[in-house]
Protein backbone atom coordinates (compact mmCIF):
# COMPACT_ATOMS: atom_id res chain seq x y z
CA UNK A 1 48.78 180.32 78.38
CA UNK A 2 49.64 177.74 80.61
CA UNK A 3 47.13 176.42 83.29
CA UNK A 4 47.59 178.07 86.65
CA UNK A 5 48.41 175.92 89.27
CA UNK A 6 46.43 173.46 91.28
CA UNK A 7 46.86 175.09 95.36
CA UNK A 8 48.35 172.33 97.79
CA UNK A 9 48.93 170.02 94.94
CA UNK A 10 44.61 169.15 95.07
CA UNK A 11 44.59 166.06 92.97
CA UNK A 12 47.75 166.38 91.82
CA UNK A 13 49.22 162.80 91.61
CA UNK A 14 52.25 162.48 93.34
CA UNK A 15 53.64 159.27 93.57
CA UNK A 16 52.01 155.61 92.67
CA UNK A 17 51.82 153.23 95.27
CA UNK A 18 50.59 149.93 96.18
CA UNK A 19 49.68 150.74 100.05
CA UNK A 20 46.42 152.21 100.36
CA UNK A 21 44.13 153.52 98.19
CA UNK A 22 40.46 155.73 98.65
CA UNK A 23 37.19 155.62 96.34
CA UNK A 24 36.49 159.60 97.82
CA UNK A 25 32.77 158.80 96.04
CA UNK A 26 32.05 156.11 97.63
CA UNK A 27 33.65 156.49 100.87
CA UNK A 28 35.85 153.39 100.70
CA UNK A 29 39.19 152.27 101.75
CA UNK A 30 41.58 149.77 101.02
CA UNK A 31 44.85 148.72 102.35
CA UNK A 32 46.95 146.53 99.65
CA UNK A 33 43.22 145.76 98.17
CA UNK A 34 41.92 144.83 101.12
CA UNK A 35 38.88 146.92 102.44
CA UNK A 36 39.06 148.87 105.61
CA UNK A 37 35.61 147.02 106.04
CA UNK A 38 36.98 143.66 106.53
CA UNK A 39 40.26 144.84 108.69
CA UNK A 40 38.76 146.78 111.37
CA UNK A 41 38.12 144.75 114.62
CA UNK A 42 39.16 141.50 112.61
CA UNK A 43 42.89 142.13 111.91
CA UNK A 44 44.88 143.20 114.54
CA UNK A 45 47.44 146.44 114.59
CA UNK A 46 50.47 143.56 114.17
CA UNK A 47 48.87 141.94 111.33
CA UNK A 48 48.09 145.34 109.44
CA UNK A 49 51.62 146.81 110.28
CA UNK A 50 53.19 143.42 108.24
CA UNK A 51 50.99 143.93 105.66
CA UNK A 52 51.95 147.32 104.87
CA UNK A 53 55.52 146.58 105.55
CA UNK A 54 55.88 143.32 103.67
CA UNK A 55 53.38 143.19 101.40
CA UNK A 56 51.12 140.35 102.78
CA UNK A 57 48.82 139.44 105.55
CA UNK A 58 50.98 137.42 107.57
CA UNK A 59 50.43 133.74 107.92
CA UNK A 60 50.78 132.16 111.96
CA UNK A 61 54.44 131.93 111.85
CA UNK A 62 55.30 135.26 110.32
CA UNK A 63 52.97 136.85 112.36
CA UNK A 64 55.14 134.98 115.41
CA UNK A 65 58.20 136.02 113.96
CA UNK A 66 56.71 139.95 113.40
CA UNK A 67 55.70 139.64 116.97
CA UNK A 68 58.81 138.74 118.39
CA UNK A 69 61.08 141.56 116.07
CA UNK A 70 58.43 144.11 117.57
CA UNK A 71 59.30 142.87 121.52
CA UNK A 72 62.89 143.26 120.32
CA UNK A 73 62.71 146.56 119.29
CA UNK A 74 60.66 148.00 121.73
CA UNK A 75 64.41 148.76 123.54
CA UNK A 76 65.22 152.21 123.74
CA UNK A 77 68.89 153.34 123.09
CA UNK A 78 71.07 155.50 125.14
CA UNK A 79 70.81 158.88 123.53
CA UNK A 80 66.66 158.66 123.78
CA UNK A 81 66.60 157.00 127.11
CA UNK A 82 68.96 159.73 128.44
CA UNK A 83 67.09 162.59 126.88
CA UNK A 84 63.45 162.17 128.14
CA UNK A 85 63.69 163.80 131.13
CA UNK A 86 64.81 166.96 129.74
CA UNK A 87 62.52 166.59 126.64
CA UNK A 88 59.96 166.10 128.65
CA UNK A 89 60.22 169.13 130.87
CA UNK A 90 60.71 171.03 127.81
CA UNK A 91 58.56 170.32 125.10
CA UNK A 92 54.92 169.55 124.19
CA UNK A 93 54.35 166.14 122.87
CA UNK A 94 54.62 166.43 118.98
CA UNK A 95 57.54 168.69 119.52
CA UNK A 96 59.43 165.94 121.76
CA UNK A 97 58.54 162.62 119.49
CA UNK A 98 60.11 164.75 116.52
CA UNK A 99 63.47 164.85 118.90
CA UNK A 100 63.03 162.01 120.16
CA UNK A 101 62.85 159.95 117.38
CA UNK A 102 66.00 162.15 115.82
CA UNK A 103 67.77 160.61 118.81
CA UNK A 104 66.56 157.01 118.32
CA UNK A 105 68.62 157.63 114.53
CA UNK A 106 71.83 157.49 116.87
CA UNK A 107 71.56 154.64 118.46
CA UNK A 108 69.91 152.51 115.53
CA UNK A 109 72.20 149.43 114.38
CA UNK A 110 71.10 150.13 110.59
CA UNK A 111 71.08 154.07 110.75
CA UNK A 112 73.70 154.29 107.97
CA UNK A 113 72.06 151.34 105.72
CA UNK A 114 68.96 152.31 103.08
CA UNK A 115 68.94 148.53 102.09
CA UNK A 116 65.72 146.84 101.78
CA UNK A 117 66.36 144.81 104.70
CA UNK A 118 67.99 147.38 106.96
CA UNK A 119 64.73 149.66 106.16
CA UNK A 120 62.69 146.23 106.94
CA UNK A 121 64.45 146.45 110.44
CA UNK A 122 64.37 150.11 110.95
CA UNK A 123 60.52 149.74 109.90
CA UNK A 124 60.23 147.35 113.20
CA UNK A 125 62.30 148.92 114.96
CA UNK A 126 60.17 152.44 114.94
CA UNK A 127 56.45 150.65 114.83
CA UNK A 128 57.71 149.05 118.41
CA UNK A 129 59.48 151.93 119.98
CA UNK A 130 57.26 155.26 118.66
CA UNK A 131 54.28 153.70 121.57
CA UNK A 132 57.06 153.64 123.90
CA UNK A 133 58.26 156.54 123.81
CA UNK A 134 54.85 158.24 123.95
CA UNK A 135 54.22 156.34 127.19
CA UNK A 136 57.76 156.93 128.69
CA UNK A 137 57.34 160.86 127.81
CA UNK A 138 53.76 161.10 129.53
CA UNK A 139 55.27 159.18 132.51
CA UNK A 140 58.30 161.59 132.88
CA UNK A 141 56.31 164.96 132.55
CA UNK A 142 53.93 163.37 135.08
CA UNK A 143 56.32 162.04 137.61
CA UNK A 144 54.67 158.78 137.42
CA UNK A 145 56.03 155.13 137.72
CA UNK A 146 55.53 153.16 134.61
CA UNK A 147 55.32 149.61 133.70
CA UNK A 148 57.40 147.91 131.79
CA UNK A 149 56.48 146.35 128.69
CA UNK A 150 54.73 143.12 128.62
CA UNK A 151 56.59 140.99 126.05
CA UNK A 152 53.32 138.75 126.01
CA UNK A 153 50.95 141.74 125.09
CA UNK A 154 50.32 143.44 121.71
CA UNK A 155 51.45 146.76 120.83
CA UNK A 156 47.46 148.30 121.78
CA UNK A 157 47.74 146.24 125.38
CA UNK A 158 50.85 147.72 125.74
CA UNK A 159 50.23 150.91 125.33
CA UNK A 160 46.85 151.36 127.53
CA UNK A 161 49.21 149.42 130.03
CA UNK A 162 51.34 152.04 130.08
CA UNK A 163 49.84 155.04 129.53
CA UNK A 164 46.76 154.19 132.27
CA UNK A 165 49.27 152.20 134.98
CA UNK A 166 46.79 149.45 135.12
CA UNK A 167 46.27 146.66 132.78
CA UNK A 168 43.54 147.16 130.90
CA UNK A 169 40.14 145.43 130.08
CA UNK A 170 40.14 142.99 126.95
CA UNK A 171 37.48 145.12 125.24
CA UNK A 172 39.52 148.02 125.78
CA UNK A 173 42.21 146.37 124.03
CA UNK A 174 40.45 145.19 121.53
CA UNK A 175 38.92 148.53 120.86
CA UNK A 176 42.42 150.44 120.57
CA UNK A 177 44.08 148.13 118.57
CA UNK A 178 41.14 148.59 115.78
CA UNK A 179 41.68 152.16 116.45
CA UNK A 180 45.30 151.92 115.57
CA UNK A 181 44.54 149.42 112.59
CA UNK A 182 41.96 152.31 110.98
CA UNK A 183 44.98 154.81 111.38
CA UNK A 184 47.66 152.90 110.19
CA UNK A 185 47.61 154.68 106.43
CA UNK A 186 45.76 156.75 104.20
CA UNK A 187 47.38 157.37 101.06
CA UNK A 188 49.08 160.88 100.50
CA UNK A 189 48.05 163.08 103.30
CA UNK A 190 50.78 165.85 104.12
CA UNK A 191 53.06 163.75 106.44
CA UNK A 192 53.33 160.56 104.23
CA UNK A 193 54.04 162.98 101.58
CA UNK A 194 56.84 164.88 103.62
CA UNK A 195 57.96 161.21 104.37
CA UNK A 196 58.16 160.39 100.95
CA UNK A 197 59.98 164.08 100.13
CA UNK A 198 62.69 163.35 102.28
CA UNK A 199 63.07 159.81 101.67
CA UNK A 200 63.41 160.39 97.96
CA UNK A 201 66.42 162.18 98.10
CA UNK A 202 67.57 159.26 99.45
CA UNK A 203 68.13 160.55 103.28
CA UNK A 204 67.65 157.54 105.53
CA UNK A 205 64.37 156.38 107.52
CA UNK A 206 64.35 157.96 110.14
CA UNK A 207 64.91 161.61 108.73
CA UNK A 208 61.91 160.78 106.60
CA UNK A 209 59.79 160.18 109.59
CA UNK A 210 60.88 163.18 111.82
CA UNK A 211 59.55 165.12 108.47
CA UNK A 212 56.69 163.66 109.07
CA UNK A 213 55.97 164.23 112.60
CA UNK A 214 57.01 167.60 112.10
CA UNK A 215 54.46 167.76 109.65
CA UNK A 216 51.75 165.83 111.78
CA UNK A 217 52.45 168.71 114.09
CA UNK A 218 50.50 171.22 112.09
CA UNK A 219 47.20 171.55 113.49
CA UNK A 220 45.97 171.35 109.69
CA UNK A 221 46.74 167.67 110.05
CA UNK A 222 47.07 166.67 113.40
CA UNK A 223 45.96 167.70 116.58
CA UNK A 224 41.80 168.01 115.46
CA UNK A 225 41.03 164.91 117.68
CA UNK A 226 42.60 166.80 120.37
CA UNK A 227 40.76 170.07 119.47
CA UNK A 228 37.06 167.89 119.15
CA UNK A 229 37.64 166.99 122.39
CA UNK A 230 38.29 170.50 123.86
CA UNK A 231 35.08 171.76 122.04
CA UNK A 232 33.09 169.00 123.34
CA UNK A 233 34.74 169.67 127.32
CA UNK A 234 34.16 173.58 126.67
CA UNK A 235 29.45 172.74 125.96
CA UNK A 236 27.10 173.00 127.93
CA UNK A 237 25.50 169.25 127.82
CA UNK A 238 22.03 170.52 127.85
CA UNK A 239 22.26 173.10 124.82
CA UNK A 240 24.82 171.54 122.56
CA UNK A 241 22.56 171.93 119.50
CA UNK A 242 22.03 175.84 119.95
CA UNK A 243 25.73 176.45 120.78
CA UNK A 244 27.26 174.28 117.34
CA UNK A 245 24.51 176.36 115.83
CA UNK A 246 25.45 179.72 116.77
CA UNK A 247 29.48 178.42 115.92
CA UNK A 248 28.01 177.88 112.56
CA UNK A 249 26.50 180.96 112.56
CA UNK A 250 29.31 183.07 113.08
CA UNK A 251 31.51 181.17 110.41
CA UNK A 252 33.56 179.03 113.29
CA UNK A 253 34.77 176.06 112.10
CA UNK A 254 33.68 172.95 113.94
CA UNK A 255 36.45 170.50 114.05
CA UNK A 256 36.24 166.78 113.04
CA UNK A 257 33.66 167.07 109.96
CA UNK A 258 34.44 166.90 106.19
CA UNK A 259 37.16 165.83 104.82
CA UNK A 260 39.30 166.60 101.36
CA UNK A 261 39.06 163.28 100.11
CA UNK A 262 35.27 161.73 101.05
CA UNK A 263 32.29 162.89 99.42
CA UNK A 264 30.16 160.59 101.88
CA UNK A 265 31.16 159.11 105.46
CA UNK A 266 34.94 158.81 106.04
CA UNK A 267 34.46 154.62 106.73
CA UNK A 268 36.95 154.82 109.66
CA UNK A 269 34.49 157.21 111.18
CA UNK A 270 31.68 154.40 111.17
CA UNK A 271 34.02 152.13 113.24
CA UNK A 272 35.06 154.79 115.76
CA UNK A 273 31.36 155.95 116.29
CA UNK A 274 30.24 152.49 117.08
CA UNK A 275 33.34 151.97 119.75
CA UNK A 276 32.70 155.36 120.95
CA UNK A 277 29.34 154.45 122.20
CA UNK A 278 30.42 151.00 123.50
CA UNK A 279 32.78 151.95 125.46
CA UNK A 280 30.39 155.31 126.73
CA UNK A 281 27.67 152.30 128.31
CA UNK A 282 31.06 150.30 129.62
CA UNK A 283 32.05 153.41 131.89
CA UNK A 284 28.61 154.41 132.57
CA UNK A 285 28.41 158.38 131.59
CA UNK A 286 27.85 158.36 127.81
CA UNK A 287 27.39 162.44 128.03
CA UNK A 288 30.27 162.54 125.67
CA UNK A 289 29.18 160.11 123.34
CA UNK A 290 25.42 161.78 123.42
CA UNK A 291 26.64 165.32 122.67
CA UNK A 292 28.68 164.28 120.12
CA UNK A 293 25.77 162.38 118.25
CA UNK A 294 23.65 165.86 118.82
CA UNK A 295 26.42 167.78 117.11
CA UNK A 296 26.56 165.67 114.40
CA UNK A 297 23.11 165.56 113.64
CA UNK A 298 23.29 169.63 114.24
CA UNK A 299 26.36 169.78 111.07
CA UNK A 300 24.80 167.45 109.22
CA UNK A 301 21.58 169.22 109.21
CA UNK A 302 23.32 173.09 108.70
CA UNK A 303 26.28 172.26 106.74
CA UNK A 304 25.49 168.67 105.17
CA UNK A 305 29.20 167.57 106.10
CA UNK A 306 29.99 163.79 108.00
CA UNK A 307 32.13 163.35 110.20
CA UNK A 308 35.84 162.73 109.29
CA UNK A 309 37.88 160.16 111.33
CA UNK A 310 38.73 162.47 114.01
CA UNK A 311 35.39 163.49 115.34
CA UNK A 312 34.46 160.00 117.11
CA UNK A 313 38.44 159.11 117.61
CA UNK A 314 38.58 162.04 120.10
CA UNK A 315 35.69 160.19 122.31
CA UNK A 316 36.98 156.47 122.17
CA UNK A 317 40.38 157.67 123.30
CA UNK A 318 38.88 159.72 126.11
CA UNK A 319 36.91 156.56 127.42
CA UNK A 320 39.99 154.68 127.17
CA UNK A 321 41.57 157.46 129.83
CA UNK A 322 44.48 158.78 127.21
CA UNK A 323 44.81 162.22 128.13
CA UNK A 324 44.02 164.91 125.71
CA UNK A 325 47.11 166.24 124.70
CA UNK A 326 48.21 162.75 123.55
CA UNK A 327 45.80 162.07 120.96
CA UNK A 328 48.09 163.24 117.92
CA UNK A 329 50.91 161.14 119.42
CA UNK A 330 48.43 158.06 119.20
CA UNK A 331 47.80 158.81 116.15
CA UNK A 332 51.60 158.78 115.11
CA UNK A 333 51.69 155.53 116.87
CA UNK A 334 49.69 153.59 114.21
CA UNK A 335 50.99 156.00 111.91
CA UNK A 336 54.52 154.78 112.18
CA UNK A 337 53.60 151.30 110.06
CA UNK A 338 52.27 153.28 107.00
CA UNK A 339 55.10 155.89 107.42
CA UNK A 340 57.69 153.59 106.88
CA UNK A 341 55.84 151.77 104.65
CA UNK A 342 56.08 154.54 102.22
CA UNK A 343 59.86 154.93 103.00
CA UNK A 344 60.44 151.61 102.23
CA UNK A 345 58.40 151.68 98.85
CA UNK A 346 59.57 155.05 97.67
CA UNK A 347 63.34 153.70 98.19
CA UNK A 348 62.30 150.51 96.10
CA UNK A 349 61.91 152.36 92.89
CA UNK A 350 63.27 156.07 94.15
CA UNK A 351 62.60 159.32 91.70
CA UNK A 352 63.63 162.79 93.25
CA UNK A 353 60.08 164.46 93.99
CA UNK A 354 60.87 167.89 92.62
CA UNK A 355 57.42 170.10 91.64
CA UNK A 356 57.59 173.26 89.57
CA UNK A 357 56.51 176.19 90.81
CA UNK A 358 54.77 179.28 89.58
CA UNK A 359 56.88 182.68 90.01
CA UNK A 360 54.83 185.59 90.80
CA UNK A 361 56.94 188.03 91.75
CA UNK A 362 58.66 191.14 89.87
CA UNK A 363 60.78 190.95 86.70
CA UNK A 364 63.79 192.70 85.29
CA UNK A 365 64.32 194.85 88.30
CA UNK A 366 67.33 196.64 87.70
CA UNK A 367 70.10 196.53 90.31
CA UNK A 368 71.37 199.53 92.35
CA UNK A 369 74.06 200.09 94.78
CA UNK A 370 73.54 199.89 98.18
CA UNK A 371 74.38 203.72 98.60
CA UNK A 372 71.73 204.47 95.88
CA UNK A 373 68.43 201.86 97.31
């Protein structure tokens, strides 16, 4: 009798790749070989984004040239630019980066090429824009004035720029843009895997990534940064250890701890803890960061589950003033560079991904007419 099938595809291997990679056991990983370890707050967003991308850690003068194809395509075209507005007045954010990035399709110069270099371009092209049009949205739902892009900042300066209306402190900076280099991919979680889906039946780049925002929408996979934060906003400060306890009690799931992959602590979590508290003694009110350590030590102690990478995330991008609601867009942000990444690999040496499935349903039913059912 054959084996019964493994439910959402749990090690199942899907593709091979060279991008990232995770040792679940040891709670390690590694983009292109490189551990996540020696990237974080070392290797800036640009850097990691060409890596992934191209293959390589770029040298000075790629990393100029990068720079300078980013600034380029930061330029919104006219079906996106004319849309936002409306979008805006219309949708929540996830919902209106999956249309909005449809739109940016339309106006892209290389929408109707899949050749390595086109996707190289489109790859640019959608790493520079996607923090764009997160900030644009925000500003149009919001009424407010927005700055324009900096072509002498990076893509994190940018973006705090924008999103905040003032520019922002270097630690600040320097903070995000680790944030966004720890996000930037993690092997085949359910929207690089939609990515790679769509991609492989050899639709174009962008189609592959609105698959994958729509399926970053799901609040299995996005949006528990946003919901940590809610939790965290909805406790008492003085009795956060009873209240996670009575949660646990009652069989509530407390979002932002375990994770499918990691047996230990996620590694991206030890990172955003550490810039969670620094940047809770820069504003001056680390309640946040202090109830978040107390439920932590409350799961760890009931459940024996660590934190995942969205439980600390939720607090560093609070202290960095991006509204709640836009934490699963900033996460698509960084996203974007191992998104396309895949796109570009899985078009490089392109199967059709096409599981079996099990049938479970009723046989040799006989047929009636519609008079007689």
């Amino acid at each position: 009798m054959a084996d019964k099938p493994t439910k959402g595809l749990a090690d199942v291997v899907a593709a091979s790749t060279a991008l990232s990679d995770i040792d679940g056991q040891a709670g390690r990983l590694f983009y292109r070989g490189y551990d996540i370890h020696d990237l974080a707050g070392r290797t800036t967003f640009e850097e990691t984004a060409h890596l992934l991308q191209h293959g390589s850690l770029p040298t000075r003068r790629q990393l100029a040239d990068y720079g300078a194809e980013l600034v380029r395509g930061r330029a919104l075209g006219a079906l996106a630019e004319a849309n936002i507005p409306e979008i805006a007045g219309k949708q929540a954010p996830m919902e209106a980066l999956r249309t909005l990035v449809s739109l940016a399709s339309g106006d892209d110069p290389d929408k109707d090429s899949n050749s390595p270099e086109a996707n190289l371009r489109k790859a640019a092209r959608l790493t520079a824009q996607q923090p764009i049009l997160v900030a644009r949205y925000h500003a149009a739902r919001t009424g407010a004035e927005i700055p324009e892009p900096d072509p002498e900042l990076s893509v994190a300066a940018n973006f705090l720029l924008q999103i905040t209306g003032r520019v922002p402190d270097p630690h600040a900076v320097e903070i995000f843009d680790t944030c966004l280099v720890l996000h930037a991919d993690h092997t085949m979680n359910a929207s690089t895997f939609a990515a790679r889906v769509c991609a492989a039946t050899l639709s174009d780049m962008h189609s592959a990534i609105v698959a994958a925002i729509g399926t970053l929408k799901g609040p299995l996979h996005g949006g528990a940064n946003e919901q940590v934060m809610r939790t965290l906003e909805a406790l008492d400060p003085g009795s956060v250890a009873q209240s996670v306890r009575d949660r646990l009690a009652a069989h509530e799931k407390i979002m932002g701890f375990g994770h499918r992959v990691y047996k230990t602590e996620d590694p991206r979590a030890t990172h955003l803890r550490r810039m969670s508290r620094e940047l809770a003694e820069a504003s001056g009110d680390d309640t946040y960061y202090r109830m978040s350590k107390e439920m932590e030590e409350v799961v760890f102690e009931t459940k024996g589950l660590y934190p995942n990478v969205d439980f600390y995330a939720a607090t560093v991008y609070h202290y960095l003033g991006i509204p709640t609601d836009l934490f699963t867009p900033v996460f698509s942000v960084s996203r974007m560079s191992g998104w396309t990444a895949h796109v570009i690999e899985q078009h490089a040496d392109n199967r059709l991904i096409r599981p079996d499935s099990e049938y479970v349903g009723e046989r040799d039913q006989k047929w009636k007419p519609i008079d007689e059912r």
